[in-house]
PDB file of N, CA and C in Angstrom:
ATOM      1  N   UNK A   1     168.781  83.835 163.646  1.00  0.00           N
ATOM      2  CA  UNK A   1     167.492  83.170 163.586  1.00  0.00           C
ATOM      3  C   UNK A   1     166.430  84.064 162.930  1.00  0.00           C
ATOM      4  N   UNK A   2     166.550  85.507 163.293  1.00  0.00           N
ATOM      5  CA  UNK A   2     165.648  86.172 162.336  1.00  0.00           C
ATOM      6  C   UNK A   2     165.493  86.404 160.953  1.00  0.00           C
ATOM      7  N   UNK A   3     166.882  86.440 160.678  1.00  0.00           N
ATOM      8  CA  UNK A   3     167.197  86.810 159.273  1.00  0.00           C
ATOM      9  C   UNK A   3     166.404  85.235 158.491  1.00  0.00           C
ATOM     10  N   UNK A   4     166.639  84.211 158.914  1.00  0.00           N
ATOM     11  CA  UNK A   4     166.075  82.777 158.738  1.00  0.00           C
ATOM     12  C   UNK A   4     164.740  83.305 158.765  1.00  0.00           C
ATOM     13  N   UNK A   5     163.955  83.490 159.700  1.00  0.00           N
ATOM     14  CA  UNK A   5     162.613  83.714 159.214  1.00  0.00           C
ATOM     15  C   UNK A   5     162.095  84.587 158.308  1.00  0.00           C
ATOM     16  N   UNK A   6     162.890  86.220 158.371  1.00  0.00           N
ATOM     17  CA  UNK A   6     162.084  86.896 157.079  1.00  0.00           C
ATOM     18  C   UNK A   6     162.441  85.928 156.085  1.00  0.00           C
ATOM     19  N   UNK A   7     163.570  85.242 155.516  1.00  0.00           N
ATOM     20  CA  UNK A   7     163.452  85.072 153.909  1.00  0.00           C
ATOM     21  C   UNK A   7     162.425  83.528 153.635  1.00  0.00           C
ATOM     22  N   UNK A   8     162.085  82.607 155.024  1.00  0.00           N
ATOM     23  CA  UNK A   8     161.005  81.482 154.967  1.00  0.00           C
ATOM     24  C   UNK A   8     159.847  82.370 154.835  1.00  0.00           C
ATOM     25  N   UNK A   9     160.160  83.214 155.800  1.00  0.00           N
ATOM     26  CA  UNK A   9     158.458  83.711 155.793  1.00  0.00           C
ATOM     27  C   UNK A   9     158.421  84.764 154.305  1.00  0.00           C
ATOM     28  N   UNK A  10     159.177  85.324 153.641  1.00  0.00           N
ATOM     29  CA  UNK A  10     159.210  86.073 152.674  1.00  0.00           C
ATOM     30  C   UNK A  10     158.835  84.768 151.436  1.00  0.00           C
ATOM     31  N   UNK A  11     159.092  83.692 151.403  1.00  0.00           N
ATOM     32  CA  UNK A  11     159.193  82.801 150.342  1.00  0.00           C
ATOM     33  C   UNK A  11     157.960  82.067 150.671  1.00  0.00           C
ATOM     34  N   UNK A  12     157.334  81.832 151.580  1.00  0.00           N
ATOM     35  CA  UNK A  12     155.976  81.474 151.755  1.00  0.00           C
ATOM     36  C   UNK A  12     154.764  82.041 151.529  1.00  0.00           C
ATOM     37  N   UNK A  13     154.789  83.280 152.345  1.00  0.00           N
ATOM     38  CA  UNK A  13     153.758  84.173 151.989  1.00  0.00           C
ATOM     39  C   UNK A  13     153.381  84.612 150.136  1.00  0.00           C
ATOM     40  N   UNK A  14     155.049  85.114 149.422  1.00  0.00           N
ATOM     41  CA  UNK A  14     154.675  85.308 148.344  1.00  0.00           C
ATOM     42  C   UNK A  14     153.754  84.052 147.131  1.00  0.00           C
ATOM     43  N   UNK A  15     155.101  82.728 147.836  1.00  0.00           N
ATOM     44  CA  UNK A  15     155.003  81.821 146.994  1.00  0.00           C
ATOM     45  C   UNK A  15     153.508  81.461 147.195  1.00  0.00           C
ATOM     46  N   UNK A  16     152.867  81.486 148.265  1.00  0.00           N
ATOM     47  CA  UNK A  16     151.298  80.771 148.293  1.00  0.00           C
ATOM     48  C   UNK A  16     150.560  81.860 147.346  1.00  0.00           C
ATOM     49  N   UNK A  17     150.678  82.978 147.754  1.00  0.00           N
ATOM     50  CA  UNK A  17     150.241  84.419 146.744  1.00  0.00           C
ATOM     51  C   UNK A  17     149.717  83.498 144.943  1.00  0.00           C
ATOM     52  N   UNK A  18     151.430  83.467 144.610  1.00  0.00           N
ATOM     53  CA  UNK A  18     151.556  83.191 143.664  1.00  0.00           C
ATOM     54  C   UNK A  18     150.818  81.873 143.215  1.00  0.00           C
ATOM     55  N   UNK A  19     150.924  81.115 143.871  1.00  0.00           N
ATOM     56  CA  UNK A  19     149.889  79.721 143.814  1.00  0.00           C
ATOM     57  C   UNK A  19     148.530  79.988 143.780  1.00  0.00           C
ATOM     58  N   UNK A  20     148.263  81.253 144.671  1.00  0.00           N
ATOM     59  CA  UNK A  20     146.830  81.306 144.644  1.00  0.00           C
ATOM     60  C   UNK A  20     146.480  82.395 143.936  1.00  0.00           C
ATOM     61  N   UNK A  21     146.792  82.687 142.887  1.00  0.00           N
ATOM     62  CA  UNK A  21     146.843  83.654 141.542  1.00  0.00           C
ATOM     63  C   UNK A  21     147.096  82.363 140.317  1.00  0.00           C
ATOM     64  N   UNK A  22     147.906  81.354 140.337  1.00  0.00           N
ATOM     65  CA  UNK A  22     147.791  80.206 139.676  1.00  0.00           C
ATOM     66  C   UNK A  22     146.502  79.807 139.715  1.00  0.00           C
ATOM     67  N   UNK A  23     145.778  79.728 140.602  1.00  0.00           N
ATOM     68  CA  UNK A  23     145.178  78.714 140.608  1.00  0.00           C
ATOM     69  C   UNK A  23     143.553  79.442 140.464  1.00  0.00           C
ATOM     70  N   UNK A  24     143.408  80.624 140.478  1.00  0.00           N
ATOM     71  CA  UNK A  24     142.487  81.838 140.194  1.00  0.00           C
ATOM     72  C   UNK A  24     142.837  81.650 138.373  1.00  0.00           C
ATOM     73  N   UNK A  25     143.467  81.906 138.075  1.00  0.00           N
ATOM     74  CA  UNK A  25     143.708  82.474 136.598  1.00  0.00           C
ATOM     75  C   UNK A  25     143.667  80.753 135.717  1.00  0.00           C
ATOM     76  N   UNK A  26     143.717  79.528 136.359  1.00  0.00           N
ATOM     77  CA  UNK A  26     143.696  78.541 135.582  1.00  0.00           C
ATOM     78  C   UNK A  26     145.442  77.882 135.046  1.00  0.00           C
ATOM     79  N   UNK A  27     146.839  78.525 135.490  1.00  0.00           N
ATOM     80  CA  UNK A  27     147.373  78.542 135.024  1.00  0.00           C
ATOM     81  C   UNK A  27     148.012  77.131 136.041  1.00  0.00           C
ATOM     82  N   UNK A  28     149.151  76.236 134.895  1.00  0.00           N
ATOM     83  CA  UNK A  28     150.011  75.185 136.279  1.00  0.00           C
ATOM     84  C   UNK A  28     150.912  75.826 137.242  1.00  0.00           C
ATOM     85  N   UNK A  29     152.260  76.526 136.598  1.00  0.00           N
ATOM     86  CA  UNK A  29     153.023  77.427 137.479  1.00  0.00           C
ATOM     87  C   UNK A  29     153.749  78.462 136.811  1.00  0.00           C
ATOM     88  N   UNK A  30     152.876  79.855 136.907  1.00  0.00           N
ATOM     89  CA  UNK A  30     153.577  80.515 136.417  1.00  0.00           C
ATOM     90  C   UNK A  30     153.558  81.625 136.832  1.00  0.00           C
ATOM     91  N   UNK A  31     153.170  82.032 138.448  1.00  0.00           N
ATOM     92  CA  UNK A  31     153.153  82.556 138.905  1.00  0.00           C
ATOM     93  C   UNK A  31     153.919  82.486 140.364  1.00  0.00           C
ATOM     94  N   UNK A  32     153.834  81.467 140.323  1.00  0.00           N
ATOM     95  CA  UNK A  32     154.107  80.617 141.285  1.00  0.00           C
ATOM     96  C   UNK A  32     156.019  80.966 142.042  1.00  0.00           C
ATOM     97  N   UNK A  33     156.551  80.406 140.453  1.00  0.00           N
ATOM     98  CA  UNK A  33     157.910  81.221 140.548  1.00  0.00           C
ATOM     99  C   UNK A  33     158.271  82.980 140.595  1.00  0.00           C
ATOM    100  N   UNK A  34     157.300  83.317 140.276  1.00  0.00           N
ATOM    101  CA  UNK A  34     157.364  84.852 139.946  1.00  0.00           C
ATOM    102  C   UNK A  34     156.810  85.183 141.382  1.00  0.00           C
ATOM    103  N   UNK A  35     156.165  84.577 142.483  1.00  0.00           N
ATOM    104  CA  UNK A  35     155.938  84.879 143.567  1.00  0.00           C
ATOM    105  C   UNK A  35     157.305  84.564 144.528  1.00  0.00           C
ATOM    106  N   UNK A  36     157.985  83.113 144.523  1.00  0.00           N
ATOM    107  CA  UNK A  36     158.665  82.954 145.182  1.00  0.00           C
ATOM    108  C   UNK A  36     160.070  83.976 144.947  1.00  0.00           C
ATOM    109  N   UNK A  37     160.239  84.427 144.251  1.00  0.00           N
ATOM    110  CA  UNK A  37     161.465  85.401 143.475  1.00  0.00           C
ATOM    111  C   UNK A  37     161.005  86.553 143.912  1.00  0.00           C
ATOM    112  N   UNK A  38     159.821  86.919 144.122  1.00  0.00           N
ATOM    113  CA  UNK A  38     159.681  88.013 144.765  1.00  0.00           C
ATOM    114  C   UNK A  38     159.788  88.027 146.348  1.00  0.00           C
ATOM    115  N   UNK A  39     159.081  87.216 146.129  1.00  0.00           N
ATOM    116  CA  UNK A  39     159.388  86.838 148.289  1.00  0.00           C
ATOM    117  C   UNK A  39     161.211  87.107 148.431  1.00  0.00           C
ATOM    118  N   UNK A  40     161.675  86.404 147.947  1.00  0.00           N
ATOM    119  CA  UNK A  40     163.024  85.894 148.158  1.00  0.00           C
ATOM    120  C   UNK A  40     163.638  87.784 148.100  1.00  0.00           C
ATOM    121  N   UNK A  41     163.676  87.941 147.106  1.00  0.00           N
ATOM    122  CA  UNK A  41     164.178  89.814 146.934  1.00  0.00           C
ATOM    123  C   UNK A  41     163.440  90.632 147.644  1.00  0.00           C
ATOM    124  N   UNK A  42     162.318  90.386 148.346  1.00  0.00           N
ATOM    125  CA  UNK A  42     161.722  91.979 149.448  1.00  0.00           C
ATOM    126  C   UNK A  42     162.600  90.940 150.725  1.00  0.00           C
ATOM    127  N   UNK A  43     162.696  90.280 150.496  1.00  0.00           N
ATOM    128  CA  UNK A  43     163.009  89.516 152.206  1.00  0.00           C
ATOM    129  C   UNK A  43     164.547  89.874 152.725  1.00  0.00           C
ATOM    130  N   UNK A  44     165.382  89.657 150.936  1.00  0.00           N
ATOM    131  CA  UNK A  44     166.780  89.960 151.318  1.00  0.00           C
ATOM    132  C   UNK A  44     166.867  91.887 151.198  1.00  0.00           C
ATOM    133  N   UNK A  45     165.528  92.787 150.504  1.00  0.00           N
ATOM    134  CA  UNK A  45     165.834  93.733 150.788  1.00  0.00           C
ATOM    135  C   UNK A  45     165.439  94.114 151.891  1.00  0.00           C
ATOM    136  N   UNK A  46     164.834  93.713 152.953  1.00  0.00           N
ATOM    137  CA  UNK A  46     164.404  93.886 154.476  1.00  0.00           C
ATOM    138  C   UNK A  46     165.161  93.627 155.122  1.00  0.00           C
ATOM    139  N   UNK A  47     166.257  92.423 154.969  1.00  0.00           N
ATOM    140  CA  UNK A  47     167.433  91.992 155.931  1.00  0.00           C
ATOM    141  C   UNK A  47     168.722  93.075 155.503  1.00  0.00           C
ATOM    142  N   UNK A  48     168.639  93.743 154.124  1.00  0.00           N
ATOM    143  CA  UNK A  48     169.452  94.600 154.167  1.00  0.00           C
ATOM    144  C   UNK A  48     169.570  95.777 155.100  1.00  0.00           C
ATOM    145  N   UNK A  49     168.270  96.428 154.709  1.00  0.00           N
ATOM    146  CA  UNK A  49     167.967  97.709 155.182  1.00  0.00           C
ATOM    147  C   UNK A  49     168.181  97.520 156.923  1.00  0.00           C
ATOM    148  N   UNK A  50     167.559  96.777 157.319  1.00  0.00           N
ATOM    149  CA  UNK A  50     167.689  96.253 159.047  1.00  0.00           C
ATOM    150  C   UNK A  50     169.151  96.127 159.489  1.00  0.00           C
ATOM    151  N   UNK A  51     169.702  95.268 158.365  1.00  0.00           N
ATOM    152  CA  UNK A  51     170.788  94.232 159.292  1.00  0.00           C
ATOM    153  C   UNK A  51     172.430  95.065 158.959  1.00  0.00           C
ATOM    154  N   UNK A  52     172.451  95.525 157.577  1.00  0.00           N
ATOM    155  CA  UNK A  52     173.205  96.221 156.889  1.00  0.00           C
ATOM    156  C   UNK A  52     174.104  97.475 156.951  1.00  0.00           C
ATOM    157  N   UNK A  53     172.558  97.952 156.838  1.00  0.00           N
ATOM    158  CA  UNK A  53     172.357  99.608 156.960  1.00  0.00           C
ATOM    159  C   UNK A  53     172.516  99.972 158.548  1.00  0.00           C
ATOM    160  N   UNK A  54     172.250  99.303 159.460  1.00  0.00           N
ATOM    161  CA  UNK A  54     172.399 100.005 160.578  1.00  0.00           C
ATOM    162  C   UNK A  54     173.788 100.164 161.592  1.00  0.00           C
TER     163      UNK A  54
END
């Protein structure tokens, strides 16, 4: 169940980021993806380091 929340909560937080850098800069989505891709890769490198590594 945790691992489920970092990568929602990793893909939310960035992706709104990214929306709200869209939507600052005038752009439709192009940040947007470049936020959620980031969420998605710190989230699975946090479930690594935690879940992995130990």
């Amino acid at each position: 169940m945790t691992v489920l929340s970092y990568l929602l909560g990793g893909l939310a937080f960035w992706g709104f980021v990214g929306w709200l850098v869209d939507l600052a800069l005038g752009f439709e989505t192009l940040f947007l993806p470049i936020g959620l891709l980031l969420g998605l890769v710190g989230s699975l490198y946090l479930i690594i380091t935690q879940y992995v590594r130990s």
